[in-house]
PDB file of N, CA and C in Angstrom:
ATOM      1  N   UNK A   1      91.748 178.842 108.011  1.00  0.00           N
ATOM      2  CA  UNK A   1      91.035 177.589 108.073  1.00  0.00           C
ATOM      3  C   UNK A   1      91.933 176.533 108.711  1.00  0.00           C
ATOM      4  N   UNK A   2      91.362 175.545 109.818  1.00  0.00           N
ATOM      5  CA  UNK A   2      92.332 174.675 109.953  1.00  0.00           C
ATOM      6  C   UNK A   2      92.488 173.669 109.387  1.00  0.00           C
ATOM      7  N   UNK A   3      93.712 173.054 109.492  1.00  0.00           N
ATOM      8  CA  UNK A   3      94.075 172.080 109.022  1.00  0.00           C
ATOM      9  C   UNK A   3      94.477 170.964 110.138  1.00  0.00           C
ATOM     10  N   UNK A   4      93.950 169.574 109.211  1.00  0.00           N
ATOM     11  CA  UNK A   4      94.431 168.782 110.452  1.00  0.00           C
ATOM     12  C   UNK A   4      95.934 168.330 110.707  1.00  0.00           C
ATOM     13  N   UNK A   5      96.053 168.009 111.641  1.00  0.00           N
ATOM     14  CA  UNK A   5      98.108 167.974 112.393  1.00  0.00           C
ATOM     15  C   UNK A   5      98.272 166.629 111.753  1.00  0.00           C
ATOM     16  N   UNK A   6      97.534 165.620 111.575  1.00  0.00           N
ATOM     17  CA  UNK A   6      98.512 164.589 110.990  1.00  0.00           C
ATOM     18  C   UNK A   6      97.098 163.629 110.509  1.00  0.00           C
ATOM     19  N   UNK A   7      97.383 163.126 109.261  1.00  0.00           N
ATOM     20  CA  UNK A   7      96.316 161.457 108.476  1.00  0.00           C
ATOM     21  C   UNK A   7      96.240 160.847 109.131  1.00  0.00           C
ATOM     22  N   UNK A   8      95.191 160.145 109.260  1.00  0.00           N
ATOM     23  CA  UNK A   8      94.713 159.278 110.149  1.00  0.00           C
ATOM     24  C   UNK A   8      94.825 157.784 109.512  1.00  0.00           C
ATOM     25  N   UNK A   9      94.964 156.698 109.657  1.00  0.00           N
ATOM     26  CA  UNK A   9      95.354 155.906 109.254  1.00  0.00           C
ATOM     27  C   UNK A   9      94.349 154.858 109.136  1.00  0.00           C
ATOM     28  N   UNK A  10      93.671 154.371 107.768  1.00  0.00           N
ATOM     29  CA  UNK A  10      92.983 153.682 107.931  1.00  0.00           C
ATOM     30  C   UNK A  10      92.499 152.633 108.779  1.00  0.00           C
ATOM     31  N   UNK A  11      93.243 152.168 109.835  1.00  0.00           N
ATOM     32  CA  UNK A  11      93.229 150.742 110.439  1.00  0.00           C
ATOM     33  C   UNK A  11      92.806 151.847 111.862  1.00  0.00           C
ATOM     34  N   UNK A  12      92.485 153.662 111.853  1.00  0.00           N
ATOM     35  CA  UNK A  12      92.330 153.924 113.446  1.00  0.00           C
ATOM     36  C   UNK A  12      90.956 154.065 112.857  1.00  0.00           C
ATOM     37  N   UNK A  13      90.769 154.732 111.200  1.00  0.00           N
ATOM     38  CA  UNK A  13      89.147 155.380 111.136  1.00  0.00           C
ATOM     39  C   UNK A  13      88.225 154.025 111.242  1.00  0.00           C
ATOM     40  N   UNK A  14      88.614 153.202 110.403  1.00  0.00           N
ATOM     41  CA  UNK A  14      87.998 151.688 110.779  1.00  0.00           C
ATOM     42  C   UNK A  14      87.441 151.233 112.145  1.00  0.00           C
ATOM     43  N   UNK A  15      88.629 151.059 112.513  1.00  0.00           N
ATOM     44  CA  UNK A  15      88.448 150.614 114.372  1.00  0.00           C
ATOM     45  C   UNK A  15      86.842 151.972 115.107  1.00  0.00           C
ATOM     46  N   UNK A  16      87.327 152.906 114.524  1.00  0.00           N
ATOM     47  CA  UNK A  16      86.501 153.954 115.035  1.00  0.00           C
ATOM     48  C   UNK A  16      85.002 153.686 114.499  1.00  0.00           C
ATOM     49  N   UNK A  17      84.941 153.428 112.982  1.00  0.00           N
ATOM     50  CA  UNK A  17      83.835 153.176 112.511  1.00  0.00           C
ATOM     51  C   UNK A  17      83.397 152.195 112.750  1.00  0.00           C
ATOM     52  N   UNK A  18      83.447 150.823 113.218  1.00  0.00           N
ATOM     53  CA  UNK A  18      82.900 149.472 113.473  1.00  0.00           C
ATOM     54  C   UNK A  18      81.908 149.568 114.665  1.00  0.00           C
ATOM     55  N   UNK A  19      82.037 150.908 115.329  1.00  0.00           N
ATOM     56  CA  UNK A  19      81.174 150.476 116.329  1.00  0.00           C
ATOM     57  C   UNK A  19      79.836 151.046 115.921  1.00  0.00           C
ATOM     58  N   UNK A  20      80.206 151.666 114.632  1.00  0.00           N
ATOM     59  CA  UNK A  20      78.271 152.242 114.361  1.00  0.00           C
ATOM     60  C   UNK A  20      77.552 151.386 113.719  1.00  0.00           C
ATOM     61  N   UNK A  21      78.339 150.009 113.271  1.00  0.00           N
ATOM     62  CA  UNK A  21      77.602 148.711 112.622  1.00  0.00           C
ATOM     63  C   UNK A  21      76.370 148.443 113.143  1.00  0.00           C
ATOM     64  N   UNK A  22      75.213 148.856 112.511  1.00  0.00           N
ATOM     65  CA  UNK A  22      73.728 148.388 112.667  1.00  0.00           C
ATOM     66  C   UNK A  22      73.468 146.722 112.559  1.00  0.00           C
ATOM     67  N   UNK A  23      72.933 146.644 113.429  1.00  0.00           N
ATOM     68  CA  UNK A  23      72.430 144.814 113.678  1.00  0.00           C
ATOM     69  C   UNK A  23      71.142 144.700 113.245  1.00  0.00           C
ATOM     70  N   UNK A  24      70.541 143.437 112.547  1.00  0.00           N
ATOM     71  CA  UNK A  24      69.247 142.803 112.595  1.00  0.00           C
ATOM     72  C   UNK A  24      69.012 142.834 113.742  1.00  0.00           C
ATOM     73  N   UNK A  25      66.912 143.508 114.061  1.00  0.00           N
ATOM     74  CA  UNK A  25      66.661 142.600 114.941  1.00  0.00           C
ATOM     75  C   UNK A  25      66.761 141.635 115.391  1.00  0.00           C
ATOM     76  N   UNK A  26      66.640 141.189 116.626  1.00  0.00           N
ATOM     77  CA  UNK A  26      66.094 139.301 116.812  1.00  0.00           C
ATOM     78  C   UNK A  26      65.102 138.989 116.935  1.00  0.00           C
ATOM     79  N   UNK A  27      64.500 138.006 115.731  1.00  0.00           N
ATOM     80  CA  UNK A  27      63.029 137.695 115.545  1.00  0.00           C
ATOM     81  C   UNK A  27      62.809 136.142 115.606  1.00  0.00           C
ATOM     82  N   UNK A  28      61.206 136.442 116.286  1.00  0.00           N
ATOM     83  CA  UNK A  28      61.220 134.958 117.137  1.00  0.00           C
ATOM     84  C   UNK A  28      59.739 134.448 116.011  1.00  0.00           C
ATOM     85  N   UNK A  29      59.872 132.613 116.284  1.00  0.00           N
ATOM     86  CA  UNK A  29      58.507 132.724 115.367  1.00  0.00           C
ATOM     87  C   UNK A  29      57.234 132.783 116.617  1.00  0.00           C
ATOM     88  N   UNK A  30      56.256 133.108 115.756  1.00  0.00           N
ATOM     89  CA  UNK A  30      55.033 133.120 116.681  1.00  0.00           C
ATOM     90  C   UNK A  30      54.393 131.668 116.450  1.00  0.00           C
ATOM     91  N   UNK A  31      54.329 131.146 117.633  1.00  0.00           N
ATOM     92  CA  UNK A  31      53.642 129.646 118.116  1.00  0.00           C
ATOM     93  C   UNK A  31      52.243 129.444 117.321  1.00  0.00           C
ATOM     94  N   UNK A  32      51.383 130.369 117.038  1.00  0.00           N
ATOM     95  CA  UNK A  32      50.133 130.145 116.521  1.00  0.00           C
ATOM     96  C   UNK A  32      50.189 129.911 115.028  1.00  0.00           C
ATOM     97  N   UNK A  33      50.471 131.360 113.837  1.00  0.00           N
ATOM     98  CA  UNK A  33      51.054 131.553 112.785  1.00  0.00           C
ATOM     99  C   UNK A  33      51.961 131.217 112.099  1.00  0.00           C
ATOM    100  N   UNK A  34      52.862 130.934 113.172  1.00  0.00           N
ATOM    101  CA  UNK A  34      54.268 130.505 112.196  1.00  0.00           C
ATOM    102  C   UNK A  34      54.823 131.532 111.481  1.00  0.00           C
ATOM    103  N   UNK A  35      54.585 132.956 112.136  1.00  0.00           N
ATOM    104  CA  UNK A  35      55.070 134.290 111.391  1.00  0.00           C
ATOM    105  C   UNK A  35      56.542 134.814 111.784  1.00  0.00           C
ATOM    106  N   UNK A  36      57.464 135.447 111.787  1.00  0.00           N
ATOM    107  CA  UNK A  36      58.269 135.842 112.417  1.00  0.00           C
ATOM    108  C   UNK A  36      57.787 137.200 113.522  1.00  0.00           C
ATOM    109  N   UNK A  37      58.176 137.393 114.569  1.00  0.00           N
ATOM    110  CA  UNK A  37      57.416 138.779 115.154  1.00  0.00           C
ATOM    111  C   UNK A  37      58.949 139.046 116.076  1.00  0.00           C
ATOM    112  N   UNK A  38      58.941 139.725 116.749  1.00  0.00           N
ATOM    113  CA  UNK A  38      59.814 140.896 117.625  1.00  0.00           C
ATOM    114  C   UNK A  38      59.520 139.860 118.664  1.00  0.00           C
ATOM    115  N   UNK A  39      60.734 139.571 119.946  1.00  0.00           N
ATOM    116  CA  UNK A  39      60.338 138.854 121.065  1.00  0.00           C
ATOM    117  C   UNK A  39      59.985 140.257 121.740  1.00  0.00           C
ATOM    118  N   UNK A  40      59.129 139.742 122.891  1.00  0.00           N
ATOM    119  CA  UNK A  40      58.243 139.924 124.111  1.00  0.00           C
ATOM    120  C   UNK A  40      57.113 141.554 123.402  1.00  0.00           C
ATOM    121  N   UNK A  41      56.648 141.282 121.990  1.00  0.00           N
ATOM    122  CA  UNK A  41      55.806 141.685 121.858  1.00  0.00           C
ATOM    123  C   UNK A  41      54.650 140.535 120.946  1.00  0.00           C
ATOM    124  N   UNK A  42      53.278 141.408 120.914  1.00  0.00           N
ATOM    125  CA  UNK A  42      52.167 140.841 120.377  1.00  0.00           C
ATOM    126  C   UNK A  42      52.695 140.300 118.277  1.00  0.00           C
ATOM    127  N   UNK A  43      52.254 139.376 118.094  1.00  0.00           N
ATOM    128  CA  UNK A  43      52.069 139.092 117.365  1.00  0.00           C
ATOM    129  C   UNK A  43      51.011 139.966 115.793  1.00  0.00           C
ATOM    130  N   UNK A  44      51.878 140.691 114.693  1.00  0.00           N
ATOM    131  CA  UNK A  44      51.205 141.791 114.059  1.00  0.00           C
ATOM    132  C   UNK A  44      50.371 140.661 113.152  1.00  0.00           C
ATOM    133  N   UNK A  45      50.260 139.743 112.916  1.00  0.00           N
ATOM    134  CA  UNK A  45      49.602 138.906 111.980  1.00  0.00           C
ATOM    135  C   UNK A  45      48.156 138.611 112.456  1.00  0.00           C
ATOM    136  N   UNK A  46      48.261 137.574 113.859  1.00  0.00           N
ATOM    137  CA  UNK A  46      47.346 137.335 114.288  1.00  0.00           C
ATOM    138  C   UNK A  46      46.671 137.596 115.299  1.00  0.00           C
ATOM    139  N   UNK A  47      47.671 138.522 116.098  1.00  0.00           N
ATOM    140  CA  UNK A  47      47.368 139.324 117.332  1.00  0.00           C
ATOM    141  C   UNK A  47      47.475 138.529 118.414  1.00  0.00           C
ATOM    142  N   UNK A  48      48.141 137.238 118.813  1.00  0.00           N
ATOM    143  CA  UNK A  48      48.438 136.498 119.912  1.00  0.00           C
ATOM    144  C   UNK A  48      49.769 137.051 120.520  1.00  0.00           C
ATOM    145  N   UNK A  49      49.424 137.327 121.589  1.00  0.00           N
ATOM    146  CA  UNK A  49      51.079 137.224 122.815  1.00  0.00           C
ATOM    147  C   UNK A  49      50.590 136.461 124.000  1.00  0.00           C
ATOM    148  N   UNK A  50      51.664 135.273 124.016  1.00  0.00           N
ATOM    149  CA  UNK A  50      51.652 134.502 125.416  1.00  0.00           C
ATOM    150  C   UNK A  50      50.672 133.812 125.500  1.00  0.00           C
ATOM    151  N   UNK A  51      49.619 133.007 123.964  1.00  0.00           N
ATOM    152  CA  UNK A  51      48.966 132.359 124.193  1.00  0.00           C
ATOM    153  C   UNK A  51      47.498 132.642 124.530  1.00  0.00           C
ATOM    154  N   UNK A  52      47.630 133.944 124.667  1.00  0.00           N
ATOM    155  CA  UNK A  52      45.872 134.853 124.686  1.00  0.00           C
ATOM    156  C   UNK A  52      45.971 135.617 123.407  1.00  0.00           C
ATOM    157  N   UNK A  53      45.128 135.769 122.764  1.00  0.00           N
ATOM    158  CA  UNK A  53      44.851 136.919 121.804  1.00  0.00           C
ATOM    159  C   UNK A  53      44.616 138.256 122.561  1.00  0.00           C
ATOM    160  N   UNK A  54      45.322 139.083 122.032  1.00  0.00           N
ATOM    161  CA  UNK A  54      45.358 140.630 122.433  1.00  0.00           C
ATOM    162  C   UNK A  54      44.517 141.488 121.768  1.00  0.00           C
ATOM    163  N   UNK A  55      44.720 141.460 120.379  1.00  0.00           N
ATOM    164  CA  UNK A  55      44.263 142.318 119.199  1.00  0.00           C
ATOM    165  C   UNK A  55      43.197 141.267 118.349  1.00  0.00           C
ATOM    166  N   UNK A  56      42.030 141.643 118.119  1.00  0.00           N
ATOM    167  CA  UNK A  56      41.124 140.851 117.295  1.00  0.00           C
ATOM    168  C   UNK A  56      41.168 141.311 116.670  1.00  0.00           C
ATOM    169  N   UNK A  57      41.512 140.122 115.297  1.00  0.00           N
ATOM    170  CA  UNK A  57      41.587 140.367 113.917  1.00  0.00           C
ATOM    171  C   UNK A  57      39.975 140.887 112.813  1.00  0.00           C
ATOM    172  N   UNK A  58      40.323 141.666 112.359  1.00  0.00           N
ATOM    173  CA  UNK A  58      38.925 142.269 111.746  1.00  0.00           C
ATOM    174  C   UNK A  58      38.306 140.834 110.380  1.00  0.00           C
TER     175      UNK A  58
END
């Protein structure tokens, strides 16, 4: 079985691990609702993008 040649030192596994840090989206409010939504998509509340309604609400 192998073994590894030498410990790795916390300050390299760190450095190594920081780059898999998951981010918040960026969420924009929607102009009509006042909801938060995803930029450059439709609005899931009220169904407005860009000031036209897309999706009619049932």
């Amino acid at each position: 079985m192998g073994v590894p040649a030498r410990r790795r030192s916390r300050t390299r596994v760190n450095r190594r691990r920081a780059t898999q840090k998951s981010t918040a989206p960026g969420m924009v409010e929607c102009p009509q609702c006042h909801e938060l939504r995803l930029p450059h998509r439709m609005c899931l509340k009220c169904g407005h993008y860009r000031g036209r309604e897309i999706q009619a609400q049932a």
